[in-house]
Protein backbone atom coordinates (compact mmCIF):
# COMPACT_ATOMS: atom_id res chain seq x y z
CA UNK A 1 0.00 0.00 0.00
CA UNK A 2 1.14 3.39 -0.65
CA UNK A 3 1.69 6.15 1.84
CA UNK A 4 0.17 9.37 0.49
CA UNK A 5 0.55 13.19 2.00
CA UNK A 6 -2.02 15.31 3.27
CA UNK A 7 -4.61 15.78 0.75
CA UNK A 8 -3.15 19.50 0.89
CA UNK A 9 0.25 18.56 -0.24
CA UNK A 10 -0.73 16.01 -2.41
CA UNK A 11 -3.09 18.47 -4.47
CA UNK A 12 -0.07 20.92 -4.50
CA UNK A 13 2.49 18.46 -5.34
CA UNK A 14 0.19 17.28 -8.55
CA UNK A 15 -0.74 21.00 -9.16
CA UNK A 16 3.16 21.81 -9.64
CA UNK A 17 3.73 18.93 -11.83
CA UNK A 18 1.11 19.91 -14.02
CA UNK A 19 2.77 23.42 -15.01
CA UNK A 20 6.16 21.38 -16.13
CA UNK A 21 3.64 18.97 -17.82
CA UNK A 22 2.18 22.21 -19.43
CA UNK A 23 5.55 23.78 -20.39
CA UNK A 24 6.53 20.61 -22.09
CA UNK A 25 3.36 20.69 -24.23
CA UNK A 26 3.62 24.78 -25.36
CA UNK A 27 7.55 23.66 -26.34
CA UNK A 28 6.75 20.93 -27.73
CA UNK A 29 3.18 22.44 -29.63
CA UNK A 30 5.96 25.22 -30.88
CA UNK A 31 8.21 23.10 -32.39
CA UNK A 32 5.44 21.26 -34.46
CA UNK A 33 4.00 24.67 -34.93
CA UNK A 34 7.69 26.09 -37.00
CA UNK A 35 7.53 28.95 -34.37
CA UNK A 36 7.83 30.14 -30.52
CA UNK A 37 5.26 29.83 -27.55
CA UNK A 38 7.72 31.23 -25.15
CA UNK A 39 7.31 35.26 -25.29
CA UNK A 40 8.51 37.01 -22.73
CA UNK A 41 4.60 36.75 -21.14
CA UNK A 42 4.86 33.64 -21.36
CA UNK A 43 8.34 32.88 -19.36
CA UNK A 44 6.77 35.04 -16.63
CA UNK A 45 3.99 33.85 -16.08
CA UNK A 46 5.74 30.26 -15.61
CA UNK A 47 7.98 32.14 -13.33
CA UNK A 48 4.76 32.95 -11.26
CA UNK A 49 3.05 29.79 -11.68
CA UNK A 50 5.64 28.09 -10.41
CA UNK A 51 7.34 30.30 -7.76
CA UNK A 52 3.79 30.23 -5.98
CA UNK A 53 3.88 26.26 -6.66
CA UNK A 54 6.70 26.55 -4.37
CA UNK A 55 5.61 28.47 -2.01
CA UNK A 56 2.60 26.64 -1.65
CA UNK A 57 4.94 22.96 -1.56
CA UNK A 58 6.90 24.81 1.13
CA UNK A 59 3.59 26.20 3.76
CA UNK A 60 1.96 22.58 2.96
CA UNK A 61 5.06 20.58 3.84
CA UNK A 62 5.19 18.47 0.75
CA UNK A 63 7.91 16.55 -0.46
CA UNK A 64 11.21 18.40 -0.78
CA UNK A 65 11.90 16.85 -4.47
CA UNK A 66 8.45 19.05 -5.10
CA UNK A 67 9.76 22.04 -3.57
CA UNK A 68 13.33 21.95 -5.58
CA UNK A 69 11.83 21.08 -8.74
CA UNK A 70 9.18 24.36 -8.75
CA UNK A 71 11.81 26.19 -7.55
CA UNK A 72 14.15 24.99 -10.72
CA UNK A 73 11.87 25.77 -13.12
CA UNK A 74 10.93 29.03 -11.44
CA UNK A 75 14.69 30.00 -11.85
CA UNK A 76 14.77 29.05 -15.36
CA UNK A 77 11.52 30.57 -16.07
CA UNK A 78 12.07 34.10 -14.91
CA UNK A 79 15.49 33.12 -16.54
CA UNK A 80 14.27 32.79 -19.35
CA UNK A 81 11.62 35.92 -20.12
CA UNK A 82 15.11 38.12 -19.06
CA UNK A 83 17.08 36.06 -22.18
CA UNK A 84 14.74 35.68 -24.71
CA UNK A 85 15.93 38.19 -27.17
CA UNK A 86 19.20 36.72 -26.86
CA UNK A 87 20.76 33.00 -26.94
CA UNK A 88 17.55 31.17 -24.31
CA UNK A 89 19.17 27.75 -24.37
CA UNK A 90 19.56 26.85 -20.79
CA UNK A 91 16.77 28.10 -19.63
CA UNK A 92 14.72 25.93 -22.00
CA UNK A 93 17.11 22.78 -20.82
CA UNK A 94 16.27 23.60 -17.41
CA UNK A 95 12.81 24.05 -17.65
CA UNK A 96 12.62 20.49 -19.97
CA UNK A 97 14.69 18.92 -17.35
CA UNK A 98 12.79 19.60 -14.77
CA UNK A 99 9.56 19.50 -16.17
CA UNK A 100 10.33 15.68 -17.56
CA UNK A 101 11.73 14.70 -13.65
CA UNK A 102 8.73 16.34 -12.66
CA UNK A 103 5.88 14.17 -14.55
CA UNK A 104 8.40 11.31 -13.81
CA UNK A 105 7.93 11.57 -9.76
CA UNK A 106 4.38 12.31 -10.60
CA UNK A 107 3.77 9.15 -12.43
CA UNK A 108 5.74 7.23 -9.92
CA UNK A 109 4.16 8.40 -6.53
CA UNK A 110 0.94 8.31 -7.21
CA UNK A 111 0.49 5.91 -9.69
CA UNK A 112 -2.32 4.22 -7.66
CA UNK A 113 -4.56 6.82 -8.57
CA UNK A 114 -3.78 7.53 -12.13
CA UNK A 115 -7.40 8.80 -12.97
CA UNK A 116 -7.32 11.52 -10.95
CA UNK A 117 -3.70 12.35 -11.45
CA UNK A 118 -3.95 12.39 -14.89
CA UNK A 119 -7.12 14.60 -15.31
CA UNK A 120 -5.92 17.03 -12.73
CA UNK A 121 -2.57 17.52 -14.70
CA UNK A 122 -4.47 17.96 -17.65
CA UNK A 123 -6.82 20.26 -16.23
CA UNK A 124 -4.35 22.72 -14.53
CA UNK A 125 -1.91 22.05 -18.33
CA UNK A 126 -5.13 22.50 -19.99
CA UNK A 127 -5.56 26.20 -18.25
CA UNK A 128 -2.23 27.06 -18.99
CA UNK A 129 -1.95 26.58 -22.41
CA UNK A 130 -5.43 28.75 -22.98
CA UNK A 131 -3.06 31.03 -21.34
CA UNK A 132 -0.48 30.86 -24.16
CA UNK A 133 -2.59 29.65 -27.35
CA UNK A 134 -5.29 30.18 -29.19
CA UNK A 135 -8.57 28.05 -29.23
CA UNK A 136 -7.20 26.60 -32.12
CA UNK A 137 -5.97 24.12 -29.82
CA UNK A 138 -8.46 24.34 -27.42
CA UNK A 139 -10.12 20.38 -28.91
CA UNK A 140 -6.63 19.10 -28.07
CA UNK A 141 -6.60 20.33 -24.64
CA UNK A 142 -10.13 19.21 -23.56
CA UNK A 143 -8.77 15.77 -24.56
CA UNK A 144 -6.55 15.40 -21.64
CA UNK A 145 -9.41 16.48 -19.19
CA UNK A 146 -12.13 14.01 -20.68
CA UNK A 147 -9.47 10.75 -20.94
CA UNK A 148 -8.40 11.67 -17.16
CA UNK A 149 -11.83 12.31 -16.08
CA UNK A 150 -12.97 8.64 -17.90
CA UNK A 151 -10.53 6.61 -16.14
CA UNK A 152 -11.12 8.50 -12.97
CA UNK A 153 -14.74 7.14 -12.90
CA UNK A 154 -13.73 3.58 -14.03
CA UNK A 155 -11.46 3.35 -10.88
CA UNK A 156 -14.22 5.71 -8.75
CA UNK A 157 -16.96 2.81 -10.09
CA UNK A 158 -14.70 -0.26 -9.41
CA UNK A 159 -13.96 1.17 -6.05
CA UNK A 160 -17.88 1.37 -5.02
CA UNK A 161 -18.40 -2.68 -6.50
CA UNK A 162 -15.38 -3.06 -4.17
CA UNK A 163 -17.51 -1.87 -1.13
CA UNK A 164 -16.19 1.69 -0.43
CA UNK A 165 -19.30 3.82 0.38
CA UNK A 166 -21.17 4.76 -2.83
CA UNK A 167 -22.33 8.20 -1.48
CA UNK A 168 -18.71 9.48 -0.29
CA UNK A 169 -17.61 7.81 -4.13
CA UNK A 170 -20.01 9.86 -5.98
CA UNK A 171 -19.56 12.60 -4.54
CA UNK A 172 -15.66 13.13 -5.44
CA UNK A 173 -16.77 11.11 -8.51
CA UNK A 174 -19.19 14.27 -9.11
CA UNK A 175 -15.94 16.80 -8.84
CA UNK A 176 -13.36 14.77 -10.64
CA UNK A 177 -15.39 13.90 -13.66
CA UNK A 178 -18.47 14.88 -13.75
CA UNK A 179 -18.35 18.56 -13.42
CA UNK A 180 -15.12 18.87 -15.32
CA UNK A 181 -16.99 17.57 -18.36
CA UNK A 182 -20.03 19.19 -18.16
CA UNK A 183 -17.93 22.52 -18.20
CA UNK A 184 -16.01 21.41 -21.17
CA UNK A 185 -18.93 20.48 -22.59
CA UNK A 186 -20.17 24.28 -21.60
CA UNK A 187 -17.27 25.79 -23.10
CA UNK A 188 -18.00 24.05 -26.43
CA UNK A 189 -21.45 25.30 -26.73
CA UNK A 190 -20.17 29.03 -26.11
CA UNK A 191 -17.64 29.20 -28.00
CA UNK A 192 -15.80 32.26 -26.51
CA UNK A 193 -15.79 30.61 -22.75
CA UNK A 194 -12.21 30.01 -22.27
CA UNK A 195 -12.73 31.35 -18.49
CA UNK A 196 -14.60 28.08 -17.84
CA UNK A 197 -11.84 26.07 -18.18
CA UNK A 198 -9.73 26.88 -15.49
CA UNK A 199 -12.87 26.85 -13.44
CA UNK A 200 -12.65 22.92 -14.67
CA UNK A 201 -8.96 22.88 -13.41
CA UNK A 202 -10.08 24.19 -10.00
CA UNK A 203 -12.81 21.61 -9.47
CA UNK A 204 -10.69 18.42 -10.28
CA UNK A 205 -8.25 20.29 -7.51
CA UNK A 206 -11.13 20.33 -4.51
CA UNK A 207 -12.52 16.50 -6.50
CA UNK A 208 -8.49 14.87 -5.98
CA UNK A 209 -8.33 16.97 -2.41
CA UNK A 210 -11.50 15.69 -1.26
CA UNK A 211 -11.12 11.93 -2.47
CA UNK A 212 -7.95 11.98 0.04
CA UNK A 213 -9.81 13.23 2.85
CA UNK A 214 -12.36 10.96 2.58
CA UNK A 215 -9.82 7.86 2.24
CA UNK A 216 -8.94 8.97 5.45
């Protein structure tokens, strides 16, 4: 059996690998793309993201590999949006580097609960890169959310046949999936309701936070 943190520093821990999950995907979308994601906005705002990642790994105790990583690509981000007229290569390695590490310890911590992992990361990537990029990429985005949010209520169903208590189950199952894809599937008939998804991003946050409370 695995021996989670506090649902605190477990949410903030997953939360801070999701930002290197999402810088991986605007360098990598960039590269396919023939041209640059990271402006100068763009580096800062990582900076920001991922200083307050930090921060927030640091006041909720999480693990110190959490702490050093946000605090790496925080370096490299801010690092980054000073050098980016100029020669930007190791702030880019750094950021990859740590970013890759970053989904890595993810993966490997808490890969009993993959459904939840994996839609929160691509919730809070999801935000991120509406940040950066246009809706033109906006389908490609929702995907991670919806495949996350499908396997989250296979495991949230086979838990309940399993004998956990259905009304505690459906009620994180409600946060983590449910109400995620609802609001994609409000954002799609809107059109211009990018706001919404980030509001998505939140909910899987409180969905993954409560399902740890109530396993203890």
């Amino acid at each position: 059996m695995m021996v989670f943190p506090s649902n605190r520093a477990a949410v903030v821990e997953i939360t801070a690998s999701s930002f290197g999950g999402a810088f991986l995907i605007v360098y990598a979308l960039g590269l396919y793309a023939g041209e640059s994601f990271l402006t100068p906005q763009s580096w800062k705002a990582f900076g920001v993201l991922t200083a307050a990642a930090a921060v927030a790994a640091i006041v909720t105790k999480a693990d110190r590999r959490a702490v050093v990583l946000s605090l790496v690509m925080a370096a490299a981000a801010f690092s980054g949006s000073v050098t980016i007229r100029s020669h930007a290569f190791m702030p880019i390695a750094f950021m990859t580097a740590a970013s890759v590490v970053f989904l890595g310890y993810l993966l490997w911590f808490y890969r009993e609960s993959f459904g939840p992992v994996i839609g929160l990361s691509g919730a809070v990537a999801g935000a991120v890169l509406l940040w950066f990029l246009t809706a033109h990429f906006l389908r490609a985005t929702n995907s991670f959310v919806l495949v996350g949010a499908g396997i989250a209520y296979i495991m949230g169903r086979r838990g309940i046949r399993e004998g956990k208590d259905p009304v505690k189950s459906y009620r994180v199952l409600f946060l983590t999936t449910m109400f995620p894809c609802l609001t994609i599937l409000a954002i799609g008939s809107l059109g211009h309701g990018k706001w919404l998804y980030p509001a998505a991003a939140l909910f899987f946050v409180l969905g993954v936070g409560l399902s740890h409370v109530e396993a203890d």
